[in-house]
C-alpha atoms as a PDB file:
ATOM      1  CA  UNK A   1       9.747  -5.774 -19.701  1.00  0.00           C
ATOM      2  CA  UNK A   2      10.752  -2.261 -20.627  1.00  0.00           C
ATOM      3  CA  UNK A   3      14.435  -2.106 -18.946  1.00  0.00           C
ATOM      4  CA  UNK A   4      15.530  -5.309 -19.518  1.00  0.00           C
ATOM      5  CA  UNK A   5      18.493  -3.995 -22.178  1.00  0.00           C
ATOM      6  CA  UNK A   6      19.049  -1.884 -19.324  1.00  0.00           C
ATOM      7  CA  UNK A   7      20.207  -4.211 -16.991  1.00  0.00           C
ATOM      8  CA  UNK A   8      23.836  -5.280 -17.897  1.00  0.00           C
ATOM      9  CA  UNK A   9      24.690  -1.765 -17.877  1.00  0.00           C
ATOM     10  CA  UNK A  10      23.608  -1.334 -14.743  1.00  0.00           C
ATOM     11  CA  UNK A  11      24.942  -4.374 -13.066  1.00  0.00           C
ATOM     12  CA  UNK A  12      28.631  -3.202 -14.540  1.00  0.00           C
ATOM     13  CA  UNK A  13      28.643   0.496 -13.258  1.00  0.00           C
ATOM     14  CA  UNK A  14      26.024   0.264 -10.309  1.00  0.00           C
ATOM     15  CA  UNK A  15      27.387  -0.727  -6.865  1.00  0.00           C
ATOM     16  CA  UNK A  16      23.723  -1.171  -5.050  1.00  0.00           C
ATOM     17  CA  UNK A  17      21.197  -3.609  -5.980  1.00  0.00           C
ATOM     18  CA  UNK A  18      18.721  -2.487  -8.659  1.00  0.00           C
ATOM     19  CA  UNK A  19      14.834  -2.828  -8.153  1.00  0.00           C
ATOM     20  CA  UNK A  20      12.569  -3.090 -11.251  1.00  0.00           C
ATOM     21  CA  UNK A  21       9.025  -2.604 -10.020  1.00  0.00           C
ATOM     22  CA  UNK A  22       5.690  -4.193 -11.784  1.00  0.00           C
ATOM     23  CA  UNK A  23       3.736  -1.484 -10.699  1.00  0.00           C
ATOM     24  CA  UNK A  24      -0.219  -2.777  -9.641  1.00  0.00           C
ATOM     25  CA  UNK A  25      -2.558  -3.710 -12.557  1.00  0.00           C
ATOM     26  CA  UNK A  26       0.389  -3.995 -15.097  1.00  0.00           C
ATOM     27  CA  UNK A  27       2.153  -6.933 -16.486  1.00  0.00           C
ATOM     28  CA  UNK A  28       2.310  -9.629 -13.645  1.00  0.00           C
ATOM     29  CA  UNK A  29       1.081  -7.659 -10.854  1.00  0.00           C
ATOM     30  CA  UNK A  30      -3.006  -7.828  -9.805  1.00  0.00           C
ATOM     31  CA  UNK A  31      -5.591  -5.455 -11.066  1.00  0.00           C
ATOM     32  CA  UNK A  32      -6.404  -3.652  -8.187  1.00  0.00           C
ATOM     33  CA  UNK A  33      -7.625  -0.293  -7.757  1.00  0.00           C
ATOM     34  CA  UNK A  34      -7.356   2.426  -6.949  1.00  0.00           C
ATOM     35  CA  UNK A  35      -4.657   3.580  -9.174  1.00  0.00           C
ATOM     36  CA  UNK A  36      -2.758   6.763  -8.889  1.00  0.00           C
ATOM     37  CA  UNK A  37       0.577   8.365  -8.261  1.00  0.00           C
ATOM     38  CA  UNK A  38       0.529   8.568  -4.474  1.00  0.00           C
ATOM     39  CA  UNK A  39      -0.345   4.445  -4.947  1.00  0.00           C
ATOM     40  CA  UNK A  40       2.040   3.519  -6.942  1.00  0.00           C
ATOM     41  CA  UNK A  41       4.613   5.334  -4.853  1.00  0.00           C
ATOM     42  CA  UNK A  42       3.217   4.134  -1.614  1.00  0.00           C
ATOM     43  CA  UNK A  43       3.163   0.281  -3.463  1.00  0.00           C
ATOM     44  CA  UNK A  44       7.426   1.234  -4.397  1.00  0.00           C
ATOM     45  CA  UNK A  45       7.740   2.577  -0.583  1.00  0.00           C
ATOM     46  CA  UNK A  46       6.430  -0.768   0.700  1.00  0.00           C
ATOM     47  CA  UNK A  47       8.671  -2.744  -1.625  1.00  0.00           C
ATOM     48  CA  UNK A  48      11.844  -1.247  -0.525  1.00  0.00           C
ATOM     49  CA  UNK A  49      11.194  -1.555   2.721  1.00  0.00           C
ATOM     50  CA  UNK A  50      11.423   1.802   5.711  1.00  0.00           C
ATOM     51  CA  UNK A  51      14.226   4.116   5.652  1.00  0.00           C
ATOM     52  CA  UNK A  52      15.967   3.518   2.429  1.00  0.00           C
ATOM     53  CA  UNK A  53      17.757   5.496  -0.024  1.00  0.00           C
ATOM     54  CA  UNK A  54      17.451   5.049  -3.936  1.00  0.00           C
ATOM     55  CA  UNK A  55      18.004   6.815  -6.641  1.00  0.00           C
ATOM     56  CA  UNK A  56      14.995   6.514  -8.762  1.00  0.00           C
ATOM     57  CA  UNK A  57      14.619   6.237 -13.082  1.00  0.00           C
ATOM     58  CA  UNK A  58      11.479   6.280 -14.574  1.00  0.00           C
ATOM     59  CA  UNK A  59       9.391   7.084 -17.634  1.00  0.00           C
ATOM     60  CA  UNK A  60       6.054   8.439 -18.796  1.00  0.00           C
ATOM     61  CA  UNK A  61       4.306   7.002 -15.704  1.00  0.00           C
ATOM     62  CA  UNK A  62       7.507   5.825 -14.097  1.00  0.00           C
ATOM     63  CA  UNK A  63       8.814   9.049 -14.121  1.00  0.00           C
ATOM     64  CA  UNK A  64       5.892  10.834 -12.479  1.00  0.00           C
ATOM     65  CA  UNK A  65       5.592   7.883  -9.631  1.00  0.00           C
ATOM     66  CA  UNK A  66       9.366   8.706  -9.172  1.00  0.00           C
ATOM     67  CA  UNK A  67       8.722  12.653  -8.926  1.00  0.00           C
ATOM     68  CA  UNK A  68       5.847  11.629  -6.192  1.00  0.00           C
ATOM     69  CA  UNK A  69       8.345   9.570  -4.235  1.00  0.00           C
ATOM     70  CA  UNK A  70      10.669  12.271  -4.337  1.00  0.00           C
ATOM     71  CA  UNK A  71       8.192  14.454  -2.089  1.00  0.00           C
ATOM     72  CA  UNK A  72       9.825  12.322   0.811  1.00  0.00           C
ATOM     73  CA  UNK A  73       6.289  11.912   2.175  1.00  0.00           C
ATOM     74  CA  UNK A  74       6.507   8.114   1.847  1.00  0.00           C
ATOM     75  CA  UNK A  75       9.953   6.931   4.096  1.00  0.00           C
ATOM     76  CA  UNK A  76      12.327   6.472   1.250  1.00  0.00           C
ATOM     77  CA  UNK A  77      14.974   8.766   1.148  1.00  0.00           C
ATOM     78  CA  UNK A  78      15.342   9.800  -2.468  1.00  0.00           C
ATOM     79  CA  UNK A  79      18.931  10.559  -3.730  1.00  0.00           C
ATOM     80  CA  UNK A  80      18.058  11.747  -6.997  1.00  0.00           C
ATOM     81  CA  UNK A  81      15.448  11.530  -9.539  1.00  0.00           C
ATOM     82  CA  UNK A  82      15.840  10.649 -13.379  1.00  0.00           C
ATOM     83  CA  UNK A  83      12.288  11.234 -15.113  1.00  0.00           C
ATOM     84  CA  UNK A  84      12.149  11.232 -18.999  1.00  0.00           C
ATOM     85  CA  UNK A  85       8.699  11.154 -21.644  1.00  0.00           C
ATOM     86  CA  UNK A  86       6.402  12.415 -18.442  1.00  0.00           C
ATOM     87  CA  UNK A  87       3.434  14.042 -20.078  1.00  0.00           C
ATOM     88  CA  UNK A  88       3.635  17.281 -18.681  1.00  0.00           C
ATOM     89  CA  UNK A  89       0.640  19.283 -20.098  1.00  0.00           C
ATOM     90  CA  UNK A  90      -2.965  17.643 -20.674  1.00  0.00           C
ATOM     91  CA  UNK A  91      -5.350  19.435 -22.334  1.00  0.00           C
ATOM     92  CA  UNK A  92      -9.268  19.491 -21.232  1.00  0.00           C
ATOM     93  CA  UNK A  93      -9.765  17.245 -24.058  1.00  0.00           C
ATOM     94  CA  UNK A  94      -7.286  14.642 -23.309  1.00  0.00           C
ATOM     95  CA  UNK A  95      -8.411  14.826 -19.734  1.00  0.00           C
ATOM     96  CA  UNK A  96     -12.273  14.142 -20.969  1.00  0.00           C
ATOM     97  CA  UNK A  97     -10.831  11.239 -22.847  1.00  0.00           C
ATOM     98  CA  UNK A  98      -9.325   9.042 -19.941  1.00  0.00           C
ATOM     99  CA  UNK A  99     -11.580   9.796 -17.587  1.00  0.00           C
ATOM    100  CA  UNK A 100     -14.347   7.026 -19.003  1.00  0.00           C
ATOM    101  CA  UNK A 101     -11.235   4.537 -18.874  1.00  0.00           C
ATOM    102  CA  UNK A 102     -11.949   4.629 -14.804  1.00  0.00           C
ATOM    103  CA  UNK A 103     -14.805   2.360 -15.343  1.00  0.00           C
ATOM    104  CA  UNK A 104     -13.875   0.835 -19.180  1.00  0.00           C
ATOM    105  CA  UNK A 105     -14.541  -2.660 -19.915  1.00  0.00           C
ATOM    106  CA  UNK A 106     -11.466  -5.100 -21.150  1.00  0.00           C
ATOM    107  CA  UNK A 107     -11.169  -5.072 -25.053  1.00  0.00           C
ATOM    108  CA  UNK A 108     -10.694  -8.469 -26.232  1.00  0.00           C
ATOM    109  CA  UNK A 109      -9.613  -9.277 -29.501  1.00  0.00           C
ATOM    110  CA  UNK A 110      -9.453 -12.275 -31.577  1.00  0.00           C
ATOM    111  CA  UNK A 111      -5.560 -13.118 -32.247  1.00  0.00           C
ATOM    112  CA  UNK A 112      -2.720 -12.622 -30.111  1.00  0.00           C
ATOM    113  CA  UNK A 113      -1.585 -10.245 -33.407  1.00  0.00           C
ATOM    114  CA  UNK A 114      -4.337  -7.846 -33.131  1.00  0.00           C
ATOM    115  CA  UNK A 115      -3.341  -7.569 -29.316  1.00  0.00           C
ATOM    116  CA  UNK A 116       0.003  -7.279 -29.038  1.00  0.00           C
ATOM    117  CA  UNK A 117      -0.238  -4.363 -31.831  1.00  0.00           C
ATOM    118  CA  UNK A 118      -2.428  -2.616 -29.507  1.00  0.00           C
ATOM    119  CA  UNK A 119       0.083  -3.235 -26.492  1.00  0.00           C
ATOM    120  CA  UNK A 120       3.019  -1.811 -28.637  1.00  0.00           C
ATOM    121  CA  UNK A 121       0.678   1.126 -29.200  1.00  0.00           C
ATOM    122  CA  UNK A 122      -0.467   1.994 -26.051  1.00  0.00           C
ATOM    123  CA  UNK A 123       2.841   2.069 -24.500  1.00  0.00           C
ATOM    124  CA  UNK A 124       4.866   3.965 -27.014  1.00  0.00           C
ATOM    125  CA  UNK A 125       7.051   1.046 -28.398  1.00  0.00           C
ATOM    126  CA  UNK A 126       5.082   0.296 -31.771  1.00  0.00           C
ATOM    127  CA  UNK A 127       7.754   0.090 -34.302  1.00  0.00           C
ATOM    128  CA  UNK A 128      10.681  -0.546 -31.625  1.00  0.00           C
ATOM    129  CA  UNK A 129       9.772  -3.905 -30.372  1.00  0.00           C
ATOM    130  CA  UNK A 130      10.009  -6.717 -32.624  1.00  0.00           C
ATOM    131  CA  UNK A 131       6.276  -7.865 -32.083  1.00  0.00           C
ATOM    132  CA  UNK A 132       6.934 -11.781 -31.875  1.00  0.00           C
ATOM    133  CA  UNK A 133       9.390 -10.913 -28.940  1.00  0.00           C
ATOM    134  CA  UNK A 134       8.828 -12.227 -25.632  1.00  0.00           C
ATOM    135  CA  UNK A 135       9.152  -8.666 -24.529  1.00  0.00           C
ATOM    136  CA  UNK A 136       5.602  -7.896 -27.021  1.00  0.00           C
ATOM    137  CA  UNK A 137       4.016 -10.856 -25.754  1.00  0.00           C
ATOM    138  CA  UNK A 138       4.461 -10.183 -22.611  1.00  0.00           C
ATOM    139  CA  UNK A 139       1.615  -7.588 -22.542  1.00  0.00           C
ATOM    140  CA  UNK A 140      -1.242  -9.304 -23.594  1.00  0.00           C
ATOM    141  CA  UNK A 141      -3.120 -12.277 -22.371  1.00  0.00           C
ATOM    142  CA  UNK A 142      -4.944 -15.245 -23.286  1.00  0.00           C
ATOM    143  CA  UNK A 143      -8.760 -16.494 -21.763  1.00  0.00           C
ATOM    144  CA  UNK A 144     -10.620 -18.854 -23.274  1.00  0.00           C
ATOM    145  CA  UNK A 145      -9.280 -18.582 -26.992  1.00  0.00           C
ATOM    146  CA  UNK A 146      -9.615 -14.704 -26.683  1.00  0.00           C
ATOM    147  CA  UNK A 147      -6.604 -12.211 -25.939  1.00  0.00           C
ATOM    148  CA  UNK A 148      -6.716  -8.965 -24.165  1.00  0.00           C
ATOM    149  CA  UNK A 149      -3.814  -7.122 -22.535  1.00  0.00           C
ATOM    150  CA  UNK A 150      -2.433  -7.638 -19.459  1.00  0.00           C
ATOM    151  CA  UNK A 151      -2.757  -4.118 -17.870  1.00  0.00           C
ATOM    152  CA  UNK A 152      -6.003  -3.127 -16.280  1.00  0.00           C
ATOM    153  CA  UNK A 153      -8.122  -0.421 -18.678  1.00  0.00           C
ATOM    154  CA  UNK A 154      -8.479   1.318 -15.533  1.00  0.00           C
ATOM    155  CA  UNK A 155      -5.142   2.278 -14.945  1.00  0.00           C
ATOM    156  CA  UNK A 156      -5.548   5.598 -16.922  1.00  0.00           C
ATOM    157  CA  UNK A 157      -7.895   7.212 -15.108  1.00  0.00           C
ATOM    158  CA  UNK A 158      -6.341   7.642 -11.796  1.00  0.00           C
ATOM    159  CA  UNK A 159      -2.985   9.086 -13.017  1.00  0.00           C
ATOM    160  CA  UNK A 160      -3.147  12.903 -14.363  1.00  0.00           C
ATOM    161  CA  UNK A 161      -2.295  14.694 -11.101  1.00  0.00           C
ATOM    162  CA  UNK A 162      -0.687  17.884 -12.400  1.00  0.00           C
ATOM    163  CA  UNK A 163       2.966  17.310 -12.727  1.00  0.00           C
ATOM    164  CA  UNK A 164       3.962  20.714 -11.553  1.00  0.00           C
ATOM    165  CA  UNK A 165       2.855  20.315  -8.245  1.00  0.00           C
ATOM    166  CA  UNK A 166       3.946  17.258  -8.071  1.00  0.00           C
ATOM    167  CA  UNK A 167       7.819  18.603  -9.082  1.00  0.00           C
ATOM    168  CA  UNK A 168       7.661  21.492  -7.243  1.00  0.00           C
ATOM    169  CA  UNK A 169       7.117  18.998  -3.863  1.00  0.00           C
ATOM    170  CA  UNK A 170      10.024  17.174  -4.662  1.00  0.00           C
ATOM    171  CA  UNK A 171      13.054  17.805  -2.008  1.00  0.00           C
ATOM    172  CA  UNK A 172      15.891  15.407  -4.184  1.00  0.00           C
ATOM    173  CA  UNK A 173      17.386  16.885  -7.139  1.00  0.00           C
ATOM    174  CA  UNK A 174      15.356  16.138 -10.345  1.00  0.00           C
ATOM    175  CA  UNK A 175      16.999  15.750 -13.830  1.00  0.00           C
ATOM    176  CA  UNK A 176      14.075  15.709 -16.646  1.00  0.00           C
ATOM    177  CA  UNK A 177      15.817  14.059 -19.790  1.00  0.00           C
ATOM    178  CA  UNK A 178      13.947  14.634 -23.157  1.00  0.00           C
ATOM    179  CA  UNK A 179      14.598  12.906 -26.430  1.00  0.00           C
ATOM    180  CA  UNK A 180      14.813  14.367 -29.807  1.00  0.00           C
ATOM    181  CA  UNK A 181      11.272  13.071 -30.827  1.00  0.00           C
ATOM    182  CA  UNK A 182       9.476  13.184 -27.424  1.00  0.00           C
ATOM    183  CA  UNK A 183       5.705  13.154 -27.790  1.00  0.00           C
ATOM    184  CA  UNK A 184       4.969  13.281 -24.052  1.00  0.00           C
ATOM    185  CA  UNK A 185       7.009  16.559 -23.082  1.00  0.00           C
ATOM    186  CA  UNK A 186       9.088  19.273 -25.325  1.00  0.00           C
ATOM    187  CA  UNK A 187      11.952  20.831 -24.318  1.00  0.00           C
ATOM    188  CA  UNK A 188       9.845  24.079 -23.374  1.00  0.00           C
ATOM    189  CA  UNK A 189       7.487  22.496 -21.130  1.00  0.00           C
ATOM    190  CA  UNK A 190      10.471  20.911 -19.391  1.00  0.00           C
ATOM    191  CA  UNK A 191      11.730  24.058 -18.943  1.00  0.00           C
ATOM    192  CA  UNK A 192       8.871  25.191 -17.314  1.00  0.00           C
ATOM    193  CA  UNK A 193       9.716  22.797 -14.572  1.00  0.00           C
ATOM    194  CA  UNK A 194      13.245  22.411 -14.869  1.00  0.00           C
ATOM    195  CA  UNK A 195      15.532  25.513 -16.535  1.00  0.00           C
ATOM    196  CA  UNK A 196      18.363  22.764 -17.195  1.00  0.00           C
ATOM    197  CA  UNK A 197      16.415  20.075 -18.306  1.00  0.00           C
ATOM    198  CA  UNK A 198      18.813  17.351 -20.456  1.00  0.00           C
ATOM    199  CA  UNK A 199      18.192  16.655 -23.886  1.00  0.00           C
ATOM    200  CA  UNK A 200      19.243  13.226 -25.200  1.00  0.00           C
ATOM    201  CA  UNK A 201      18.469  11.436 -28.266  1.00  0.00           C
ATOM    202  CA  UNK A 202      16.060   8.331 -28.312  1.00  0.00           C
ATOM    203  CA  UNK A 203      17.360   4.855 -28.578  1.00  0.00           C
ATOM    204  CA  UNK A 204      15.392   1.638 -29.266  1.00  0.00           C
ATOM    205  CA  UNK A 205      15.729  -0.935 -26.417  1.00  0.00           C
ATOM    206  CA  UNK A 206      14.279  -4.352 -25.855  1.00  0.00           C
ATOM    207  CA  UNK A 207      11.153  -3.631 -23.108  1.00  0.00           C
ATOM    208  CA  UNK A 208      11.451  -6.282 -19.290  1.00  0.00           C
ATOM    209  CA  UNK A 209       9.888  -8.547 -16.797  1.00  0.00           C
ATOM    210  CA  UNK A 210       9.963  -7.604 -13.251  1.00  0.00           C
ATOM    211  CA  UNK A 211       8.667  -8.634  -9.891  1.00  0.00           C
ATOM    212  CA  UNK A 212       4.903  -7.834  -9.199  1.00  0.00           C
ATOM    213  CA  UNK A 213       3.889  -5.704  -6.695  1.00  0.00           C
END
């Protein structure tokens, strides 16, 4: 539900129709594997159907899906590309960590609370997201009187690619936008992509449901 706020903005200055993805094992869509860029952007491909054009917007994972599409090696011609909060460097440590996540059980927890505070947390809106919203709740799930979240654990440990390569064999033009408090990519490390990368200052909006894939 992260670009619902989005929406009337782009239905007053947009003059195509605007596709909001549920990429596999998130939200609504089914858990199943295997995950990874070239998925995900083979999963988008498939959605918009052979030989169209889009401009694509994404973040953290978005954004790196839409860098992959922009390749042009899956039949969507890609107009331009707007990618903000992709990680750009991972350490060897941070790579150890996710790998386990490949094969990681579900982590149930006892109240809808405990859950949804983990789904804020996970996906970087702890602290934006009113967390009895329909937007919070939408992450988690009940079974049997216990709640986990929505997304498959194993999502993580299919998607750290390195980003470079995966910029470098894009063929649209690429804007990376950072915000003034980005934890996923600095300024520098955009410029180590990008040399006019677009700073912008973070905003709060209300996260968005969307078809499943």
């Amino acid at each position: 539900m992260f670009w619902n706020a989005l929406r009337p903005f782009v239905a007053r200055g947009w003059p195509g129709r605007c596709v909001v993805p549920d990429l596999r094992g998130h939200g609504r869509s089914r858990h199943r594997a295997p995950y990874g860029y070239g998925t995900y952007a083979a999963d988008i491909a498939d959605l918009l159907g052979p030989e169209q054009e889009a401009v694509l917007v994404g973040h953290s994972l978005g954004g790196a899906v839409s860098l992959t599409l922009a390749s042009g090696w899956f039949g969507v011609t890609v107009r331009r590309v707007v990618a903000f909060g992709v990680k750009v460097i991972w350490t060897e440590e941070e790579t150890r960590a996710a790998r386990p996540t490949r094969n990681a059980p579900v982590r149930w927890f006892e109240t809808r609370a405990e859950a949804i505070e983990r789904y804020l947390k996970i996906s970087g809106q702890f602290g934006l997201v009113d967390p009895t919203s329909p937007a919070a709740a939408s992450g988690v799930r009940e079974e049997s009187g216990r709640f986990r979240l929505a997304a498959d654990p194993r999502i993580s440990g299919g998607t750290m690619p390195e980003i470079a390569a995966i910029h470098a064999a894009a063929v649209a033009p690429v804007t990376l936008a950072v915000s003034a408090n980005d934890r996923m990519m600095t300024v520098a490390e955009a410029r180590g992509l990008d040399r006019m990368p677009s700073p912008s200052k973070a905003s709060a909006t209300t996260p968005i449901s969307s078809g499943p894939i």
